[in-house]
C-alpha atoms as a PDB file:
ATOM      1  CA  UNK A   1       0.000   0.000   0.000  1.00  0.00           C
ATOM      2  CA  UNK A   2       1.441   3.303  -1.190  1.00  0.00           C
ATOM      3  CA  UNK A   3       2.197   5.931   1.630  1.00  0.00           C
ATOM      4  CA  UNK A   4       0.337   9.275   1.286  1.00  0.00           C
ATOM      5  CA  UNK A   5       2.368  12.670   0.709  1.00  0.00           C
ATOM      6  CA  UNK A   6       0.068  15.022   2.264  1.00  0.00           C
ATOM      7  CA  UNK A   7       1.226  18.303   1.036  1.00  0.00           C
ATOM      8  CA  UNK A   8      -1.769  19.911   1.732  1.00  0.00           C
ATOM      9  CA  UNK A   9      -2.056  19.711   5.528  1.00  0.00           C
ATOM     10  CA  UNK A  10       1.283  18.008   6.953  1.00  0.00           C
ATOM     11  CA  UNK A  11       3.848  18.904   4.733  1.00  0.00           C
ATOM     12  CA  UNK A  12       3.351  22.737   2.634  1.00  0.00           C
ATOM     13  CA  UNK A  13       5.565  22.730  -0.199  1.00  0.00           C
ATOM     14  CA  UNK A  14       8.028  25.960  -0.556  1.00  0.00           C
ATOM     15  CA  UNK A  15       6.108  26.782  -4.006  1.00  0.00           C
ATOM     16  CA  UNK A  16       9.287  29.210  -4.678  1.00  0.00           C
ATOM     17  CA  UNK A  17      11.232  26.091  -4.639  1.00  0.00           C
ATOM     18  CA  UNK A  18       8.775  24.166  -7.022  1.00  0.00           C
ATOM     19  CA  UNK A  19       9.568  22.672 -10.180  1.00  0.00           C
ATOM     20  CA  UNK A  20       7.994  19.843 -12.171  1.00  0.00           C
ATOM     21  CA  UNK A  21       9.856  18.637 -15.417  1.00  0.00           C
ATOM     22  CA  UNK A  22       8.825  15.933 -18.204  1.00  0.00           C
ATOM     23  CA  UNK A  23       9.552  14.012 -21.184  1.00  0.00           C
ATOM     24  CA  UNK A  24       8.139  11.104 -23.047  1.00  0.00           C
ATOM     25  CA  UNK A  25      10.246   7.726 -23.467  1.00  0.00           C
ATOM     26  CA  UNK A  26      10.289   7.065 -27.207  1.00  0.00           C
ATOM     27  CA  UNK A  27      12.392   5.077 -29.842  1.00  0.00           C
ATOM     28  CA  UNK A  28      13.371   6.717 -33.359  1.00  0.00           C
ATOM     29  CA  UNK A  29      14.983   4.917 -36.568  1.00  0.00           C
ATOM     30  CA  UNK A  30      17.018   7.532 -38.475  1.00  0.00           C
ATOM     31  CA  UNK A  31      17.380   6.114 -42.165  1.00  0.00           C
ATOM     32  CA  UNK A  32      20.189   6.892 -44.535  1.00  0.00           C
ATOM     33  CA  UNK A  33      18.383   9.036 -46.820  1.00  0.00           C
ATOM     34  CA  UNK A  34      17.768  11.541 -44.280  1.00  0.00           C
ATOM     35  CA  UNK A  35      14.609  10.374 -42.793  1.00  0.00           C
ATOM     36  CA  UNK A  36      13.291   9.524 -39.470  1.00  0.00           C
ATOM     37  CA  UNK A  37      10.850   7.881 -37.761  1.00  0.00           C
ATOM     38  CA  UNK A  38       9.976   8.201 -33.963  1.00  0.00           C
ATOM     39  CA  UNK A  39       6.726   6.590 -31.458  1.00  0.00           C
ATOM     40  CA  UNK A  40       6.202   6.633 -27.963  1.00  0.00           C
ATOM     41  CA  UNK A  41       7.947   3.585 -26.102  1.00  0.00           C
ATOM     42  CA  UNK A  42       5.484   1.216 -24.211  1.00  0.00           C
ATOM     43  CA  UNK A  43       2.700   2.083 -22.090  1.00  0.00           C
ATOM     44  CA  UNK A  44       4.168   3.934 -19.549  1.00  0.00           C
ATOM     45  CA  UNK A  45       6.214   6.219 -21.536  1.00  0.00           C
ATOM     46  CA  UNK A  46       5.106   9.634 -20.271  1.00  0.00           C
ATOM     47  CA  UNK A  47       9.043  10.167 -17.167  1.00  0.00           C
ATOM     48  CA  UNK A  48       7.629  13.102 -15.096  1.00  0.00           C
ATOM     49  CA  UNK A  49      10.284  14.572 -12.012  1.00  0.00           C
ATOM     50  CA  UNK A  50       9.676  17.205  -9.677  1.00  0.00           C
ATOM     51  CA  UNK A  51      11.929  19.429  -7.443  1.00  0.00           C
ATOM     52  CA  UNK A  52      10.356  20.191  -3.802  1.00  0.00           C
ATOM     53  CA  UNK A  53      11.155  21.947  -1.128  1.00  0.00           C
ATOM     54  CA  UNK A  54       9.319  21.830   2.297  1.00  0.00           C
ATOM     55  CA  UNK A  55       8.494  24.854   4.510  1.00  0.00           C
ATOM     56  CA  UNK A  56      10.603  24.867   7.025  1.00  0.00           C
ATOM     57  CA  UNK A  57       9.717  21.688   9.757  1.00  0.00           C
ATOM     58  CA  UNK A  58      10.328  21.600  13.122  1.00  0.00           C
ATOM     59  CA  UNK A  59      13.387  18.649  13.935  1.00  0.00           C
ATOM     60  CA  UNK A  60      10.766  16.015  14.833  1.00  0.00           C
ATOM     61  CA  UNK A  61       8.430  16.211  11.749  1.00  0.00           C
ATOM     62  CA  UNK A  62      11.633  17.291   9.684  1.00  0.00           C
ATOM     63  CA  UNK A  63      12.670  12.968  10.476  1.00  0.00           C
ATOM     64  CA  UNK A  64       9.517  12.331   9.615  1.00  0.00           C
ATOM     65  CA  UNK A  65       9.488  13.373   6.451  1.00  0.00           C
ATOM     66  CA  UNK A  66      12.787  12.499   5.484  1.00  0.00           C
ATOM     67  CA  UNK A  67      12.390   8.294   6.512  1.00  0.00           C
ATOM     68  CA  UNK A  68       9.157   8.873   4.605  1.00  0.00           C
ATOM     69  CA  UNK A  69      10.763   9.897   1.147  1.00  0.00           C
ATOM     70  CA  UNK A  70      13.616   7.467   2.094  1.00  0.00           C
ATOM     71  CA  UNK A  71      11.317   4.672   2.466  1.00  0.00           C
ATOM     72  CA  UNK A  72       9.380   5.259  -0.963  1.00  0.00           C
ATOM     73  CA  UNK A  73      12.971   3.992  -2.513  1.00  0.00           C
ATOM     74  CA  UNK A  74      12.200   0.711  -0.957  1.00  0.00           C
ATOM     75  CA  UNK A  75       9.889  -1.017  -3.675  1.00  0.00           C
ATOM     76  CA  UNK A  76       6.512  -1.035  -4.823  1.00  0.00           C
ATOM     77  CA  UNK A  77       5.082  -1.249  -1.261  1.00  0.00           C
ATOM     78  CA  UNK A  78       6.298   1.932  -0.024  1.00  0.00           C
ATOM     79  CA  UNK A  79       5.840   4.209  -3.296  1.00  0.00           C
ATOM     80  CA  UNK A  80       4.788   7.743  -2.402  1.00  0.00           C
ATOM     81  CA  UNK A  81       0.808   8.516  -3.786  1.00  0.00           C
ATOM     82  CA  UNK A  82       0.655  11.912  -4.817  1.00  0.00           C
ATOM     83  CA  UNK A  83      -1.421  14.676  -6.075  1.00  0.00           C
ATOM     84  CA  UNK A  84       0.717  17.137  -8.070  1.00  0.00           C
ATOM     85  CA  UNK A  85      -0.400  21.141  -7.459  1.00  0.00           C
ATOM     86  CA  UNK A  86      -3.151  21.809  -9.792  1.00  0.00           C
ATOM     87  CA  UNK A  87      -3.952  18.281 -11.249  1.00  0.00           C
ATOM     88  CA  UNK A  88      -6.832  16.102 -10.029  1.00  0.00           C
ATOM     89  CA  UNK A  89      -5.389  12.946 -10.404  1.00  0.00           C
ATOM     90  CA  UNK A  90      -3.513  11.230  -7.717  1.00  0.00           C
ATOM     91  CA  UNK A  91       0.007   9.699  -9.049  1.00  0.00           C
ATOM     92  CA  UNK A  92       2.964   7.095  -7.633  1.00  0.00           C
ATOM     93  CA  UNK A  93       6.482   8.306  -6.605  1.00  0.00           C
ATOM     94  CA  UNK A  94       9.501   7.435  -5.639  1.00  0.00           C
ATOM     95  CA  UNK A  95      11.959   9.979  -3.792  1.00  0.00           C
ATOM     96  CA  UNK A  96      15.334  10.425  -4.218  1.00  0.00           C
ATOM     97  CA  UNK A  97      18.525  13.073  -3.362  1.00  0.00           C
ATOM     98  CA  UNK A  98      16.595  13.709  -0.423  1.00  0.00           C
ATOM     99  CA  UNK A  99      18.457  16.665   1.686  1.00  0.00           C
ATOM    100  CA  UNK A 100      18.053  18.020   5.010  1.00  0.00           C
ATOM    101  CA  UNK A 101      19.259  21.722   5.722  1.00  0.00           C
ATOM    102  CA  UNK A 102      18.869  23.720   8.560  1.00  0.00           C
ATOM    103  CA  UNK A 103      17.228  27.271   8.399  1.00  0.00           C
ATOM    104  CA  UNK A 104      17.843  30.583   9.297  1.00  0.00           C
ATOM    105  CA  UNK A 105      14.813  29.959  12.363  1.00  0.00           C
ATOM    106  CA  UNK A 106      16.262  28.131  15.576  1.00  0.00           C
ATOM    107  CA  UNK A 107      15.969  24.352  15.227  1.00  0.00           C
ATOM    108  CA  UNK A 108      13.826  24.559  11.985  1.00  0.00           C
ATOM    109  CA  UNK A 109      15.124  22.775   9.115  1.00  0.00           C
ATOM    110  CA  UNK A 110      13.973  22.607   4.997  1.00  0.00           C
ATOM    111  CA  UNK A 111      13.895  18.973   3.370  1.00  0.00           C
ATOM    112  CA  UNK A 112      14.322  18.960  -0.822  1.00  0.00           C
ATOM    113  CA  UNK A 113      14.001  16.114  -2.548  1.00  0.00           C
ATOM    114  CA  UNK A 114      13.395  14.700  -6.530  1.00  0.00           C
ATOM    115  CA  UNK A 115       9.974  12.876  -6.943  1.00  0.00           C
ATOM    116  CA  UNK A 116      10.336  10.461  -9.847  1.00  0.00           C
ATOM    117  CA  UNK A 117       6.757   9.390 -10.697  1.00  0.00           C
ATOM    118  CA  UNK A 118       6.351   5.371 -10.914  1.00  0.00           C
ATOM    119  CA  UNK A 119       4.420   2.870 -12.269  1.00  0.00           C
ATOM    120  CA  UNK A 120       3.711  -0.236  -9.643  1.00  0.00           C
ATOM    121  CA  UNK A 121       2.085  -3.238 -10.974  1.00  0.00           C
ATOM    122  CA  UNK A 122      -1.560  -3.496 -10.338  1.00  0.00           C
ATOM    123  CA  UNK A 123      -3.295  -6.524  -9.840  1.00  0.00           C
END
């Protein structure tokens, strides 16, 4: 069962700090006379990544958070379910270059961290 990244309540994403980035998995034939031929590559082809940055967290929640992302590397179980900012659907992620840095407020820290978006098996 995928764990839930509340970013609406629990953890507010730094939205200065946002950044979402995408690209589609394909395959292309270039042929000698110039032309080419490209299609989408299976049925999961659409790679989507974003860049987040927490608000800053107090040290206990700031843990928290970071075994929670670290955990989401940890198979299909333990995938992240998501609901990007202003999309309805909720997606799969894994975390990853997950950092912890304190702020300029006493014994508040940020966490960053890559979401990779994943596809588990259903069954």
């Amino acid at each position: 069962m995928a764990k839930i990244l509340d970013t609406d309540n629990t953890y507010k994403i730094l939205k200065t700090n946002c950044s979402n980035s995408g690209e589609y998995n394909t395959m292309s034939v270039q042929f000698g006379d110039g032309y080419r031929q490209s299609t989408i590559d299976g049925i999961n082809y659409d790679r989507e990544t974003w860049n987040l940055t927490f608000v800053p967290l107090d040290s206990t929640t700031c843990v928290v958070l970071k075994n929670l992302l670290k955990n989401s590397q940890n198979g299909t179980a333990n995938l992240l379910s998501w609901t990007p900012p202003g999309e309805s659907a909720t997606k799969y992620w894994s975390a990853s270059r997950i950092n912890m840095n304190s702020t300029e407020i006493y014994d508040y820290w940020q966490v960053s961290c890559i979401l990779t978006r994943e596809f588990p098996l259903v069954v």
